[in-house]
N, C-alpha and C. Protein backbone atom coordinates (compact mmCIF):
# COMPACT_ATOMS: atom_id res chain seq x y z
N UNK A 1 1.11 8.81 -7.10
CA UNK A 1 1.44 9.37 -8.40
C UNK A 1 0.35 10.34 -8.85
N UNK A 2 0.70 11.29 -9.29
CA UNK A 2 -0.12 12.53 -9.95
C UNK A 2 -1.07 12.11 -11.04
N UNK A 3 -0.45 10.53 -11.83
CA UNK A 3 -1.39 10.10 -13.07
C UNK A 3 -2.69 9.25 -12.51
N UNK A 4 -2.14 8.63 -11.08
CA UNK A 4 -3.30 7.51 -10.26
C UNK A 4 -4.12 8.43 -9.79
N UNK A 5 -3.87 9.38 -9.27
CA UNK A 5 -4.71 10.82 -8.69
C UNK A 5 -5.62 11.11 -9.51
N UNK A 6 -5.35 11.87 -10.33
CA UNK A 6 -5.95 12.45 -12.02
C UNK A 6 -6.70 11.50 -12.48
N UNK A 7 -6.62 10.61 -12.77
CA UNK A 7 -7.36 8.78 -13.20
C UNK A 7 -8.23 8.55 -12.16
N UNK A 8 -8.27 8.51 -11.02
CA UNK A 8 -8.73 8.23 -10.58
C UNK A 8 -10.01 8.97 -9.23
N UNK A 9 -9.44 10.71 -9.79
CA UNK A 9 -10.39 11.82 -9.05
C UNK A 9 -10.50 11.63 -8.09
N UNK A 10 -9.34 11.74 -7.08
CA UNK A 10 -9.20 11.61 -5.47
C UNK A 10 -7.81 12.76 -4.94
N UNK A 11 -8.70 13.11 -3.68
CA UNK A 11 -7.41 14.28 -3.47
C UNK A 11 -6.75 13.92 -2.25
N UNK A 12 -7.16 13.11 -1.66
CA UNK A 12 -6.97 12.51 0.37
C UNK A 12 -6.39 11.41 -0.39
N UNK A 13 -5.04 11.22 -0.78
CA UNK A 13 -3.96 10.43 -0.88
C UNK A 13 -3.44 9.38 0.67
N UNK A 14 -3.55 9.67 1.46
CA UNK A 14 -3.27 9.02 2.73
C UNK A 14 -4.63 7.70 2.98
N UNK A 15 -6.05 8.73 3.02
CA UNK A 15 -7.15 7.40 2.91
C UNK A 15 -6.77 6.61 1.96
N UNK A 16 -6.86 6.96 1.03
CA UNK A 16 -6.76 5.75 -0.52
C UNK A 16 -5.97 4.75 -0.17
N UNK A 17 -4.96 5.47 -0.19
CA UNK A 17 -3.66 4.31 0.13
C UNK A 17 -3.95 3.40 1.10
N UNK A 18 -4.09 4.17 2.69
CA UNK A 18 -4.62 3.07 3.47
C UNK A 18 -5.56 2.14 3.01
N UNK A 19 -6.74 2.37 2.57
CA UNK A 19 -7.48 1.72 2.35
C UNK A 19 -7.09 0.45 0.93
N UNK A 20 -5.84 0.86 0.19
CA UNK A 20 -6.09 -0.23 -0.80
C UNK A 20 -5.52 -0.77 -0.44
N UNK A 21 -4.22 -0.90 0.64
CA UNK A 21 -3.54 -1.78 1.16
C UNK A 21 -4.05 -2.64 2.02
N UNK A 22 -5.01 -2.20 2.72
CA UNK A 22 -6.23 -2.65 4.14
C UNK A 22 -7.21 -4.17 3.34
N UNK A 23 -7.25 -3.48 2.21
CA UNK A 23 -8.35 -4.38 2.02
C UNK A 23 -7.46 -5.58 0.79
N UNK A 24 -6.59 -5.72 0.42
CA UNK A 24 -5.56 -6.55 -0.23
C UNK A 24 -5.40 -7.49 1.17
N UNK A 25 -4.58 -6.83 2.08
CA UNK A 25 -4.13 -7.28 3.46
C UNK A 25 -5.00 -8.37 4.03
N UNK A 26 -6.68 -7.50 4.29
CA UNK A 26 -7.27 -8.19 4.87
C UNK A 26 -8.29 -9.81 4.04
N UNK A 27 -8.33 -9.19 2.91
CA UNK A 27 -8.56 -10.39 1.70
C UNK A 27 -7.59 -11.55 2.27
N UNK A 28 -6.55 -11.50 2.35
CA UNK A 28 -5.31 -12.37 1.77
C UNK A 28 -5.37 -13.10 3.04
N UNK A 29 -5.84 -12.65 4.22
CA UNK A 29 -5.58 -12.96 5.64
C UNK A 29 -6.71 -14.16 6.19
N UNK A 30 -7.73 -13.29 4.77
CA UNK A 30 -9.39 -14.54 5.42
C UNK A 30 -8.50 -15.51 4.61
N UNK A 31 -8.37 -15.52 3.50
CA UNK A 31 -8.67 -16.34 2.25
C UNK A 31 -7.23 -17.63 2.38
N UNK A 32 -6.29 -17.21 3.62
CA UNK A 32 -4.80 -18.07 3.83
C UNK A 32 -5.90 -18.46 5.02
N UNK A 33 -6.66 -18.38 5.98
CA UNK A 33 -7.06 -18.70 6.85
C UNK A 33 -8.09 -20.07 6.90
N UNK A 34 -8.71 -19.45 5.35
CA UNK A 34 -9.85 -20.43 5.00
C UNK A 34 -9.84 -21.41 3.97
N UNK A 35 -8.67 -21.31 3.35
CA UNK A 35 -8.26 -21.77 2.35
C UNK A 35 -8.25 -23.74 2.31
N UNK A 36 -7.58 -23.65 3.57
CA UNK A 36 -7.33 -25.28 3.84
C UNK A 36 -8.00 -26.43 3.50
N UNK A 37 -9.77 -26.27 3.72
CA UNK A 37 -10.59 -26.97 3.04
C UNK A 37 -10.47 -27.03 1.87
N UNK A 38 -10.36 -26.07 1.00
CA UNK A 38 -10.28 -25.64 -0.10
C UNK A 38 -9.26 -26.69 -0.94
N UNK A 39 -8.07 -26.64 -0.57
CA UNK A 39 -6.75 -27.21 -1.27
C UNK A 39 -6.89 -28.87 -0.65
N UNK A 40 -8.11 -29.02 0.46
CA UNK A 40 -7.97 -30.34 0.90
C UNK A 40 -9.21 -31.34 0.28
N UNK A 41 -9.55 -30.48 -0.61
CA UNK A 41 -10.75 -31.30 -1.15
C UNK A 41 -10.41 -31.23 -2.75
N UNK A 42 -10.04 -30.24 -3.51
CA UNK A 42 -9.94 -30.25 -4.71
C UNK A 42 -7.89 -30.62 -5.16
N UNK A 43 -7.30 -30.90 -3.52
CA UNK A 43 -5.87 -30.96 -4.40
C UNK A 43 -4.72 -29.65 -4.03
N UNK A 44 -3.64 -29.62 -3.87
CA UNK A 44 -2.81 -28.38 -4.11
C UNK A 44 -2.69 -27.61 -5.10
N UNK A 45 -2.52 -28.38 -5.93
CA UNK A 45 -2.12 -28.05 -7.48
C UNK A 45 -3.45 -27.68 -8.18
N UNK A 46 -4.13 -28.05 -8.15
CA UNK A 46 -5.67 -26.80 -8.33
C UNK A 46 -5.79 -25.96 -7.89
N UNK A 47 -5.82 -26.17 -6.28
CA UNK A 47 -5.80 -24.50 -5.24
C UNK A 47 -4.94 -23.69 -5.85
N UNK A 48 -3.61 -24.13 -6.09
CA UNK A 48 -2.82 -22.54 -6.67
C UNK A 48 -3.11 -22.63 -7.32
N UNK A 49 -3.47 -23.21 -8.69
CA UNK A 49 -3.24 -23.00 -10.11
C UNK A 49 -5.28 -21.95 -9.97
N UNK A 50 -5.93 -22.31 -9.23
CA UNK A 50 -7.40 -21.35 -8.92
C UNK A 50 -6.89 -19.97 -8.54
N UNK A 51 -6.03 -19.96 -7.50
CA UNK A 51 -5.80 -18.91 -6.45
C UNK A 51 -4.82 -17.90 -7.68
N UNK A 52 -4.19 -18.12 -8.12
CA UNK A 52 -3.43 -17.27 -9.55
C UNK A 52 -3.74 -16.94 -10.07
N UNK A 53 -5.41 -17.73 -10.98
CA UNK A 53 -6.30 -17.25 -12.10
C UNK A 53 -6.79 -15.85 -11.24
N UNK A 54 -7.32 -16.33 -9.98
CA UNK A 54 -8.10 -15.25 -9.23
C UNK A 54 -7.54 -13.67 -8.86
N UNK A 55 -6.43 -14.12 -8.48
CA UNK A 55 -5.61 -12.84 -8.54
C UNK A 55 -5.23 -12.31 -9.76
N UNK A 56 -5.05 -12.98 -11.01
CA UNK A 56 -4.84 -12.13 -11.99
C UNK A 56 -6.27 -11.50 -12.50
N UNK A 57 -7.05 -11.68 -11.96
CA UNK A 57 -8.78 -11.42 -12.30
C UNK A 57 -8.46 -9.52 -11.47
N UNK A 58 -7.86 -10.43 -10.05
CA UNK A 58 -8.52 -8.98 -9.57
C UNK A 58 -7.52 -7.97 -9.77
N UNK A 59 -6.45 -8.79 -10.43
CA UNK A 59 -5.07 -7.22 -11.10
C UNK A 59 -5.77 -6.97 -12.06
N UNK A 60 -6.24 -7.30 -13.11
CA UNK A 60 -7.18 -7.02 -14.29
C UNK A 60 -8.14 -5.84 -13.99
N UNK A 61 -8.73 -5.92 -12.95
CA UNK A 61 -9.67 -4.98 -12.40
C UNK A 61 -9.17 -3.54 -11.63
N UNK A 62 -7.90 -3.56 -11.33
CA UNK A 62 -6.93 -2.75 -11.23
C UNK A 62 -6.73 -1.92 -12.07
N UNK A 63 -6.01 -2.55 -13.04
CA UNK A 63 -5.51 -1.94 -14.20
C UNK A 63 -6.41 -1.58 -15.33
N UNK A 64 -7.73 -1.55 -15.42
CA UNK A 64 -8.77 -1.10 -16.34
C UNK A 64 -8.74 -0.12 -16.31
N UNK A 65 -8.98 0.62 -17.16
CA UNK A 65 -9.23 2.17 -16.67
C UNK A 65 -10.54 2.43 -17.19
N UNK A 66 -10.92 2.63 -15.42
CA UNK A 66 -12.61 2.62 -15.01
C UNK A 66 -12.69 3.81 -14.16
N UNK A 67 -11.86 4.47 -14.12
CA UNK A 67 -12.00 5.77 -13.40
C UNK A 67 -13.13 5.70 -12.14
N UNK A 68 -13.14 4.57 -11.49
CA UNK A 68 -13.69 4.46 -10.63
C UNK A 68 -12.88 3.60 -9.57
N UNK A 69 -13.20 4.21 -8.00
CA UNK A 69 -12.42 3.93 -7.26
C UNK A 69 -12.52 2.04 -6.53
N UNK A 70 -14.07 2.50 -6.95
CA UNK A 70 -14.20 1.01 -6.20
C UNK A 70 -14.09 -0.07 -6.95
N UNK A 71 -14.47 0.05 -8.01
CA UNK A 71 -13.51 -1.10 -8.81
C UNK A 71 -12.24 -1.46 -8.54
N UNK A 72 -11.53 -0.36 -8.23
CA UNK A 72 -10.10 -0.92 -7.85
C UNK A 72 -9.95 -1.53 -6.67
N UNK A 73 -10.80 -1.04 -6.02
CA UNK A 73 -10.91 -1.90 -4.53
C UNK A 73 -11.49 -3.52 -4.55
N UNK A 74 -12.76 -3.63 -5.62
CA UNK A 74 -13.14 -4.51 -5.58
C UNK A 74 -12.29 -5.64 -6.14
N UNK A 75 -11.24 -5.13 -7.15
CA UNK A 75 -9.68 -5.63 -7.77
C UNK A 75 -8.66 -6.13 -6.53
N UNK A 76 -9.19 -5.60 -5.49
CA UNK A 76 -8.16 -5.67 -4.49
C UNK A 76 -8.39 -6.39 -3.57
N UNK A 77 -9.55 -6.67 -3.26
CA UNK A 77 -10.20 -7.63 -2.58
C UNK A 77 -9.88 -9.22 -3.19
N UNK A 78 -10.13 -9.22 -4.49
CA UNK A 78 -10.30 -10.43 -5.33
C UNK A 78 -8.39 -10.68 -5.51
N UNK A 79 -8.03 -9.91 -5.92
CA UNK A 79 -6.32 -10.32 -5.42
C UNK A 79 -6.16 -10.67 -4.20
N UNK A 80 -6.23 -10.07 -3.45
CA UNK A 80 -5.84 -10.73 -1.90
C UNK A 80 -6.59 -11.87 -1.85
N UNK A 81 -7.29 -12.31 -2.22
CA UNK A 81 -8.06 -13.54 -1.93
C UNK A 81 -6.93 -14.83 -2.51
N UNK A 82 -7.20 -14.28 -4.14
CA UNK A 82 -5.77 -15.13 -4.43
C UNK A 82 -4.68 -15.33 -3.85
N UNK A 83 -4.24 -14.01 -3.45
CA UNK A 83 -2.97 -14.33 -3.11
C UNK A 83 -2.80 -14.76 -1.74
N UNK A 84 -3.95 -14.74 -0.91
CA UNK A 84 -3.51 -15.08 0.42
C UNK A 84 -3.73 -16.53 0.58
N UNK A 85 -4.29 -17.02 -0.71
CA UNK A 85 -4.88 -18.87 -0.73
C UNK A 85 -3.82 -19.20 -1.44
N UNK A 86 -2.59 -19.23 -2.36
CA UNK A 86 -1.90 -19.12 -2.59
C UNK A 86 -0.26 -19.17 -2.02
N UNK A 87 -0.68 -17.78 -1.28
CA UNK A 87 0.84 -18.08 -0.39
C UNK A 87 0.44 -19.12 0.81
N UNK A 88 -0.78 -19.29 1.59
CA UNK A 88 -0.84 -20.64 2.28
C UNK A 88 -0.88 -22.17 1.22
N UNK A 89 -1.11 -22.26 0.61
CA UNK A 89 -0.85 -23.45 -0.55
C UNK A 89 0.19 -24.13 -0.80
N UNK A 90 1.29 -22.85 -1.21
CA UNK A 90 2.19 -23.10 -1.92
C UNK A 90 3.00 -23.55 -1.22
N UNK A 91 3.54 -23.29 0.55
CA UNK A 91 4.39 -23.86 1.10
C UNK A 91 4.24 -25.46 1.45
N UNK A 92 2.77 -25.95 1.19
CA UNK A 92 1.71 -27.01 1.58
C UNK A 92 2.45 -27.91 0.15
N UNK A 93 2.18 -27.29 -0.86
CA UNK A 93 2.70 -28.30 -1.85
C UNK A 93 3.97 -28.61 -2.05
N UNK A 94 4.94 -27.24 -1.46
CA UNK A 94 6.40 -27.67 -1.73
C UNK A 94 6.79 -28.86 -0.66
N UNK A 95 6.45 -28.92 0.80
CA UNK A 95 6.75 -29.45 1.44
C UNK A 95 6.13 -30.55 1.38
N UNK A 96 5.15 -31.34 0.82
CA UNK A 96 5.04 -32.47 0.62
C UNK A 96 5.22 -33.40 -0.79
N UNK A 97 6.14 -32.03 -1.65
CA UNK A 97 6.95 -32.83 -2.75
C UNK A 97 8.25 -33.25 -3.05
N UNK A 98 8.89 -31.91 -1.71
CA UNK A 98 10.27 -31.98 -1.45
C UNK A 98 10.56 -33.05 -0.97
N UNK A 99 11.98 -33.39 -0.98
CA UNK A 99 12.62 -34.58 -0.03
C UNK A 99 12.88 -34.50 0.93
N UNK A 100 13.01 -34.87 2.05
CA UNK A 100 13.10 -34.06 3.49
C UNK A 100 14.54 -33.20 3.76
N UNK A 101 15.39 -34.07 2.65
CA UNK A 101 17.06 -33.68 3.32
C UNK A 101 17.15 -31.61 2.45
N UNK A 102 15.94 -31.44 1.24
CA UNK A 102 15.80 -30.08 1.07
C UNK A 102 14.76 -28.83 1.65
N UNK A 103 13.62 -30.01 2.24
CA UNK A 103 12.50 -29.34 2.06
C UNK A 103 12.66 -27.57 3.01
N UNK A 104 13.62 -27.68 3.81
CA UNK A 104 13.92 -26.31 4.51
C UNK A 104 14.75 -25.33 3.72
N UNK A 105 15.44 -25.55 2.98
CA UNK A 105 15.56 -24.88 1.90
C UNK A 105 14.86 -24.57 1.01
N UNK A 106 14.03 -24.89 0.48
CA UNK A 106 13.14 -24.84 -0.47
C UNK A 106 12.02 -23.70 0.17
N UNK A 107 11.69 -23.92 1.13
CA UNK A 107 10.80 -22.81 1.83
C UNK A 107 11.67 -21.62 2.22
N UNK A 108 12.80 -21.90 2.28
CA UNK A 108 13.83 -20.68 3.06
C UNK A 108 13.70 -20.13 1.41
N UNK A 109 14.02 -20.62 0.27
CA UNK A 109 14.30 -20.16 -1.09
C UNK A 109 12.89 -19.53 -1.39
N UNK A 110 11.77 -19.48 -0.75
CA UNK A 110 10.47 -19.19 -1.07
C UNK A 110 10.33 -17.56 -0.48
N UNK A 111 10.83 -17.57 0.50
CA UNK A 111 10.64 -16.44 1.18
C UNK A 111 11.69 -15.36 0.68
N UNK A 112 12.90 -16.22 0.03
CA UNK A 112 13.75 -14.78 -0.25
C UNK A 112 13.27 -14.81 -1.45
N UNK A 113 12.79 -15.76 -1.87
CA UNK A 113 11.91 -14.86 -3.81
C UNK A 113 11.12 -13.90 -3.30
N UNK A 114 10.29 -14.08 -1.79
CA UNK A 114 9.20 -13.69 -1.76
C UNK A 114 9.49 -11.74 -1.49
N UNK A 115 10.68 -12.09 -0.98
CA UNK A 115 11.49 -10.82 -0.54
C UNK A 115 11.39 -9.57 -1.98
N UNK A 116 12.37 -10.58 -2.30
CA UNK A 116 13.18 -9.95 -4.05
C UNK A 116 12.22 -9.82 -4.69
N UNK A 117 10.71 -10.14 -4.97
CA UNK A 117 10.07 -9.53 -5.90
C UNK A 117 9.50 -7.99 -5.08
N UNK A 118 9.35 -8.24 -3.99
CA UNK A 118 8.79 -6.79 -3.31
C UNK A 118 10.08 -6.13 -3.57
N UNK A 119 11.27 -6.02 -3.68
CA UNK A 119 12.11 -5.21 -3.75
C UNK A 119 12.00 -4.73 -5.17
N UNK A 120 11.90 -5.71 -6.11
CA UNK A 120 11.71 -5.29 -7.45
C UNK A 120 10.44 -4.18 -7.89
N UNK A 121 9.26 -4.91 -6.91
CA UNK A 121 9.00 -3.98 -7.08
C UNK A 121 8.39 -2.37 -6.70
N UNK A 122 8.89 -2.55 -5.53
CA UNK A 122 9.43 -0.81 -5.57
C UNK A 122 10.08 -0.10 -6.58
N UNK A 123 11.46 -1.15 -6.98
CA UNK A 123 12.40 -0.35 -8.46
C UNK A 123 11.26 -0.13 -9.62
N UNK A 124 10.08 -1.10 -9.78
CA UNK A 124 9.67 -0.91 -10.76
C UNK A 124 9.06 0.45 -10.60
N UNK A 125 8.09 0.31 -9.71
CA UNK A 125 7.25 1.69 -9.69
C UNK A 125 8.47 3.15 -9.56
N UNK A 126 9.12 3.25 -9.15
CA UNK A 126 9.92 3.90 -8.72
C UNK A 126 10.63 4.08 -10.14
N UNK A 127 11.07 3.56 -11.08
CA UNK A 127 11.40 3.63 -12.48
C UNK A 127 9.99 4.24 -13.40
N UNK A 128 8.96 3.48 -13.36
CA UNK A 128 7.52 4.59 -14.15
C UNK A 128 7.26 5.69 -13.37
N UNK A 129 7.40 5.89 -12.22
CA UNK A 129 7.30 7.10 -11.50
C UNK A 129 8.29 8.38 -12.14
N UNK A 130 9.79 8.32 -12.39
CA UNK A 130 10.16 8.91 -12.56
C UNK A 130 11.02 8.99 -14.27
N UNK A 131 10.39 7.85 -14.37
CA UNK A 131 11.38 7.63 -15.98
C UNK A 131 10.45 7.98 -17.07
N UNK A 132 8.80 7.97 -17.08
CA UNK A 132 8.19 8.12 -17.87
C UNK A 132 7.04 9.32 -17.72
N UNK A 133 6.62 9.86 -18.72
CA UNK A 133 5.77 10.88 -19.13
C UNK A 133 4.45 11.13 -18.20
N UNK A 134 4.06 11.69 -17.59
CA UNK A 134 2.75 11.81 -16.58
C UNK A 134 1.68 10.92 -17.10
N UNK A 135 0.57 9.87 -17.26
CA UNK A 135 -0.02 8.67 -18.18
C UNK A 135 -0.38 8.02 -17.09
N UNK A 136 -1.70 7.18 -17.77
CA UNK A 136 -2.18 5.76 -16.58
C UNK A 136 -0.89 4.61 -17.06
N UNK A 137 -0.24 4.40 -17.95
CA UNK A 137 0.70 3.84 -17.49
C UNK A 137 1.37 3.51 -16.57
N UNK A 138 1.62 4.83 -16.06
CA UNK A 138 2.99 4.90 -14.97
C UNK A 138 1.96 4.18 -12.92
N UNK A 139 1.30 3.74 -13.50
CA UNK A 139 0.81 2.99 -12.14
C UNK A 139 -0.31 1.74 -12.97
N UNK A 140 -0.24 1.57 -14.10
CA UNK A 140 -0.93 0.26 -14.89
C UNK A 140 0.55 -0.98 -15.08
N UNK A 141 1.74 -0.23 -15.13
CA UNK A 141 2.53 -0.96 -15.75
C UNK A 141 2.98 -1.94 -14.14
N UNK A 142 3.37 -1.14 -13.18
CA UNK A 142 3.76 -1.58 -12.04
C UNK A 142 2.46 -2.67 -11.44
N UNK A 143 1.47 -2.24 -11.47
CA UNK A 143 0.03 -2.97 -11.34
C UNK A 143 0.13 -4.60 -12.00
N UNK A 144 0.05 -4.25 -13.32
CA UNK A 144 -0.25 -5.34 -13.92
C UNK A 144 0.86 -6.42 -14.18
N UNK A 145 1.91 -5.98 -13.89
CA UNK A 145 3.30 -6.64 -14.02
C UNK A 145 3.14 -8.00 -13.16
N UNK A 146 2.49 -7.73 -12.41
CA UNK A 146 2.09 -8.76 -11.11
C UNK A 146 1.54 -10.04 -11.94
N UNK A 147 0.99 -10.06 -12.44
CA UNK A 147 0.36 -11.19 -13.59
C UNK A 147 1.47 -11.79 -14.11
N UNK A 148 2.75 -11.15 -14.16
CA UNK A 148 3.61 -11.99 -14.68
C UNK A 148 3.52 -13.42 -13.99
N UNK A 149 3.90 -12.93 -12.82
CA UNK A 149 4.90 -14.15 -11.78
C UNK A 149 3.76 -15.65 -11.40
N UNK A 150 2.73 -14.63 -11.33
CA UNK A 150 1.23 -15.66 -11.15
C UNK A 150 1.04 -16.18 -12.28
N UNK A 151 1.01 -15.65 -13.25
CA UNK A 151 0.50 -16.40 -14.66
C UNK A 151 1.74 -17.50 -15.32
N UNK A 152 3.33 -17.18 -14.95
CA UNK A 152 3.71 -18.14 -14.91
C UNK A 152 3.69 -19.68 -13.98
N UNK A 153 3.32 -19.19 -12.40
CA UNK A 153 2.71 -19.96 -11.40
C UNK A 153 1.42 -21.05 -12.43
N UNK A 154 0.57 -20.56 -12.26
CA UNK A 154 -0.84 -21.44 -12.90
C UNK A 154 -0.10 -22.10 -14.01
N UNK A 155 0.30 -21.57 -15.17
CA UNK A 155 0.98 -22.09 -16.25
C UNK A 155 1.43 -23.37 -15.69
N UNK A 156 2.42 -23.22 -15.19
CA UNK A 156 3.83 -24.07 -15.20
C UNK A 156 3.11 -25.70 -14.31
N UNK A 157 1.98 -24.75 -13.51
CA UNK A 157 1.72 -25.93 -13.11
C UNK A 157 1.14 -27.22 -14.04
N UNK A 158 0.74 -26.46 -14.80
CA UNK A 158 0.06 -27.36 -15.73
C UNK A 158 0.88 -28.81 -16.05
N UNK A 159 2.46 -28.68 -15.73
CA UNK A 159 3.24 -29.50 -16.32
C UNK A 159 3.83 -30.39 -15.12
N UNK A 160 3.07 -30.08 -13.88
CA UNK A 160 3.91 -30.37 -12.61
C UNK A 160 2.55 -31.23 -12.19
N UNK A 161 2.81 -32.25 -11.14
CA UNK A 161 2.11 -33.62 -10.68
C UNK A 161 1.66 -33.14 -9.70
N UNK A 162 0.91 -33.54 -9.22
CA UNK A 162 -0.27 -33.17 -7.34
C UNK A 162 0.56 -33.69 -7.00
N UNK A 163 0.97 -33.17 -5.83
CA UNK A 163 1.22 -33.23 -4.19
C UNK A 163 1.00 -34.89 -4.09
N UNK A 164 2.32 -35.58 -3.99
CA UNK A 164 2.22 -37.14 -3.46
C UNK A 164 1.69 -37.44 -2.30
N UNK A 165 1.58 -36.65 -0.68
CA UNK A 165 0.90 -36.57 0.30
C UNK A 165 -0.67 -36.23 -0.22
N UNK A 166 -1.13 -35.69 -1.04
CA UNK A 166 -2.68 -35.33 -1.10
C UNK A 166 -3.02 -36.68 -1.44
N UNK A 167 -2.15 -37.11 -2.85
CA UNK A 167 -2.70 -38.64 -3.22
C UNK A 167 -2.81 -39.48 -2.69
N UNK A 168 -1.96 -39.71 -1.45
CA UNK A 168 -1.91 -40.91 -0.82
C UNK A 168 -3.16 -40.88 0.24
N UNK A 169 -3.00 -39.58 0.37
CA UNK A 169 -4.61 -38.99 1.75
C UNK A 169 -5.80 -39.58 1.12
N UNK A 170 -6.09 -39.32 -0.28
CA UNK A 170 -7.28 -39.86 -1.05
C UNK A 170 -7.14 -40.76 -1.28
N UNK A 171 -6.35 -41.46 -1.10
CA UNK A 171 -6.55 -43.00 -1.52
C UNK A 171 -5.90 -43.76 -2.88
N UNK A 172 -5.40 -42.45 -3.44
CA UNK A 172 -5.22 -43.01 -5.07
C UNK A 172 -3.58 -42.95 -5.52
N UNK A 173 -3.56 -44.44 -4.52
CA UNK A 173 -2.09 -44.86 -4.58
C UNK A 173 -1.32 -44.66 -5.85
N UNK A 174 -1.81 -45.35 -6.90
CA UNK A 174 -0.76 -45.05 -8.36
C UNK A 174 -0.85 -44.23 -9.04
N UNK A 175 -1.52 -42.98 -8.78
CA UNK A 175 -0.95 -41.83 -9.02
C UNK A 175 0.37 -40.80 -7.76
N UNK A 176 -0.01 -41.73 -6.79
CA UNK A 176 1.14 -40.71 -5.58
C UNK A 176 2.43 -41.37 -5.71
N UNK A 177 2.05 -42.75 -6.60
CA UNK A 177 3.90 -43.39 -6.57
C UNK A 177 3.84 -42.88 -7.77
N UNK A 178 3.68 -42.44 -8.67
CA UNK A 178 3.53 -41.65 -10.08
C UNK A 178 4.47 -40.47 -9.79
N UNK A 179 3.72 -39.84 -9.04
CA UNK A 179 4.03 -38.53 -8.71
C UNK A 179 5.21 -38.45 -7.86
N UNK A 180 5.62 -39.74 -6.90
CA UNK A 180 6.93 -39.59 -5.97
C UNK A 180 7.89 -40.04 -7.29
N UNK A 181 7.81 -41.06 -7.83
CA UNK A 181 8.66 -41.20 -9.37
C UNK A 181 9.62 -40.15 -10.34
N UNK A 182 8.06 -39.46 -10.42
CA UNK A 182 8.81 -37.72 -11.15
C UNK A 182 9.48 -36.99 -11.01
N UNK A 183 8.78 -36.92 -9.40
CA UNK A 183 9.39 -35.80 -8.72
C UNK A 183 10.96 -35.97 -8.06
N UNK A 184 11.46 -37.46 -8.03
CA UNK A 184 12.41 -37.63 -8.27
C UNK A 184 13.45 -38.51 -8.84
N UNK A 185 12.30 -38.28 -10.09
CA UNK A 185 13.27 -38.54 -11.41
C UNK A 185 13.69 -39.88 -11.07
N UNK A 186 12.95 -40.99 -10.33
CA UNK A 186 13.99 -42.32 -10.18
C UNK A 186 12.65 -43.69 -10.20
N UNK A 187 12.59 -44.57 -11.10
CA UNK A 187 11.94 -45.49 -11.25
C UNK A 187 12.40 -46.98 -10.54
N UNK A 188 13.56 -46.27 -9.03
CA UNK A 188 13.11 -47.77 -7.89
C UNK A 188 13.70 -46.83 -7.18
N UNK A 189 12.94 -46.25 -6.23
CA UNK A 189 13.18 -45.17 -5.22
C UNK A 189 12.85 -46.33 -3.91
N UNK A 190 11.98 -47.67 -4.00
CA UNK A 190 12.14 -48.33 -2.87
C UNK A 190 11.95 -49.50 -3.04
N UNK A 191 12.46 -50.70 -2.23
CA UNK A 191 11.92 -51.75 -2.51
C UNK A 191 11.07 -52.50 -2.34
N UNK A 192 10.10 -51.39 -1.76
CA UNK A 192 8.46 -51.55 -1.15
C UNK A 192 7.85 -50.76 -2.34
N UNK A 193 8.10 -50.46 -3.30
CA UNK A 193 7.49 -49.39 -4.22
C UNK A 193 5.98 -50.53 -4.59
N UNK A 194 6.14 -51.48 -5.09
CA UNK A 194 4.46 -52.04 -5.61
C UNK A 194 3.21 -52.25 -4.56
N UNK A 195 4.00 -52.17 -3.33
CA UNK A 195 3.20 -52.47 -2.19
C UNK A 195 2.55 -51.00 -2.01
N UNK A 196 3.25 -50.19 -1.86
CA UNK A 196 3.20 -48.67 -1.62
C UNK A 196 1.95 -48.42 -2.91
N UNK A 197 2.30 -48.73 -4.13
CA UNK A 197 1.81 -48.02 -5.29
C UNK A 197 -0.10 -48.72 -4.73
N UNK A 198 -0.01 -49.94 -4.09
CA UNK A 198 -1.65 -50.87 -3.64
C UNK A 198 -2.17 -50.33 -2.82
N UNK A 199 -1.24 -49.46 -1.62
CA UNK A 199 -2.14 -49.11 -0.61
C UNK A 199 -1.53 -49.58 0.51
N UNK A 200 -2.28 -49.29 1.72
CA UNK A 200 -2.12 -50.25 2.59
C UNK A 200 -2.99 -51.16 3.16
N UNK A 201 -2.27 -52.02 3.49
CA UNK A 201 -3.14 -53.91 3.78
C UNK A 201 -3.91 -53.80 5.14
């Protein structure tokens, strides 16, 4: 865009680009790689609800207008970090909250969200690109929009239980029959449930 150009005092459009995609990419690639300790010591439901704050940190740093390039890079780094600890997380927590007879759906349903928001947003940018007035808008709005989907992520978790597999790994049985309870909604899911909720003998 002619307004990210201008904002940002760069004329080699081909480097830039490569490069902000390179370093999002390669963030996201350590940070899904290394992540595992991470979500295996503090929990699932921390790891994302961390990995969301973090990425909306480094869209924040994006969307400033700092007329400087490496800030945006350094924005881009710190997103991919999120997001690449994140998208390894999140399939980690669905699948050990799901029930088995959904849990392949539920990941199949992950990937076509994961689809449909990249499609969206192309329309988005592709709508400030051509629908609105030359402005740092027209590449702040598409930027920062991203905070939506994450900031409802961290949010929502707030209201949602750890991972019944993490609990039971740590040891802390009556919160993982807590959490298998909720998650499906049924207070005699077995008739081993008090034994289950002690541990094992």
């Amino acid at each position: 865009m002619d307004s990210y150009e201008g904002h940002f005092g760069y004329t080699d459009n081909t480097t830039v680009s490569a490069v902000m995609v390179s370093l999002q990419n390669a963030a996201a690639f350590l940070a899904a790689a290394f992540c595992f300790p991470i979500s295996e010591r503090l929990g699932r439901k921390t790891t994302i609800q961390a990995a969301m704050t973090l990425f909306c940190g480094g869209v924040l740093l994006q969307v400033v207008p700092s007329h400087s390039l490496a800030c945006y890079y350094v924005g881009r780094i710190i997103a991919g970090l999120g997001l690449g600890c994140g998208t390894a997380t999140v399939p980690a927590y669905n699948a050990e909250m799901a029930p088995k007879e959904i849990r392949g759906k539920v990941g199949s349903g992950m990937q076509l969200l994961f689809a449909f928001g990249v499609m969206i947003s192309y329309w988005v940018t592709y709508g400030t690109s051509q629908g609105m007035k030359v402005s740092n808008a027209q590449w702040q709005i598409p930027v920062g929009l991203q905070m939506l989907p994450a900031g409802a992520l961290a949010i929502g978790l707030i209201f949602q239980k750890e991972s019944v597999r993490w609990l039971a790994k740590k040891q802390r049985y009556e919160e993982a029959w807590e959490s298998l309870k909720w998650i499906r909604a049924d207070d005699g899911l077995s008739a081993h449930s008090s034994q289950y909720a002690a541990g094992p003998r």
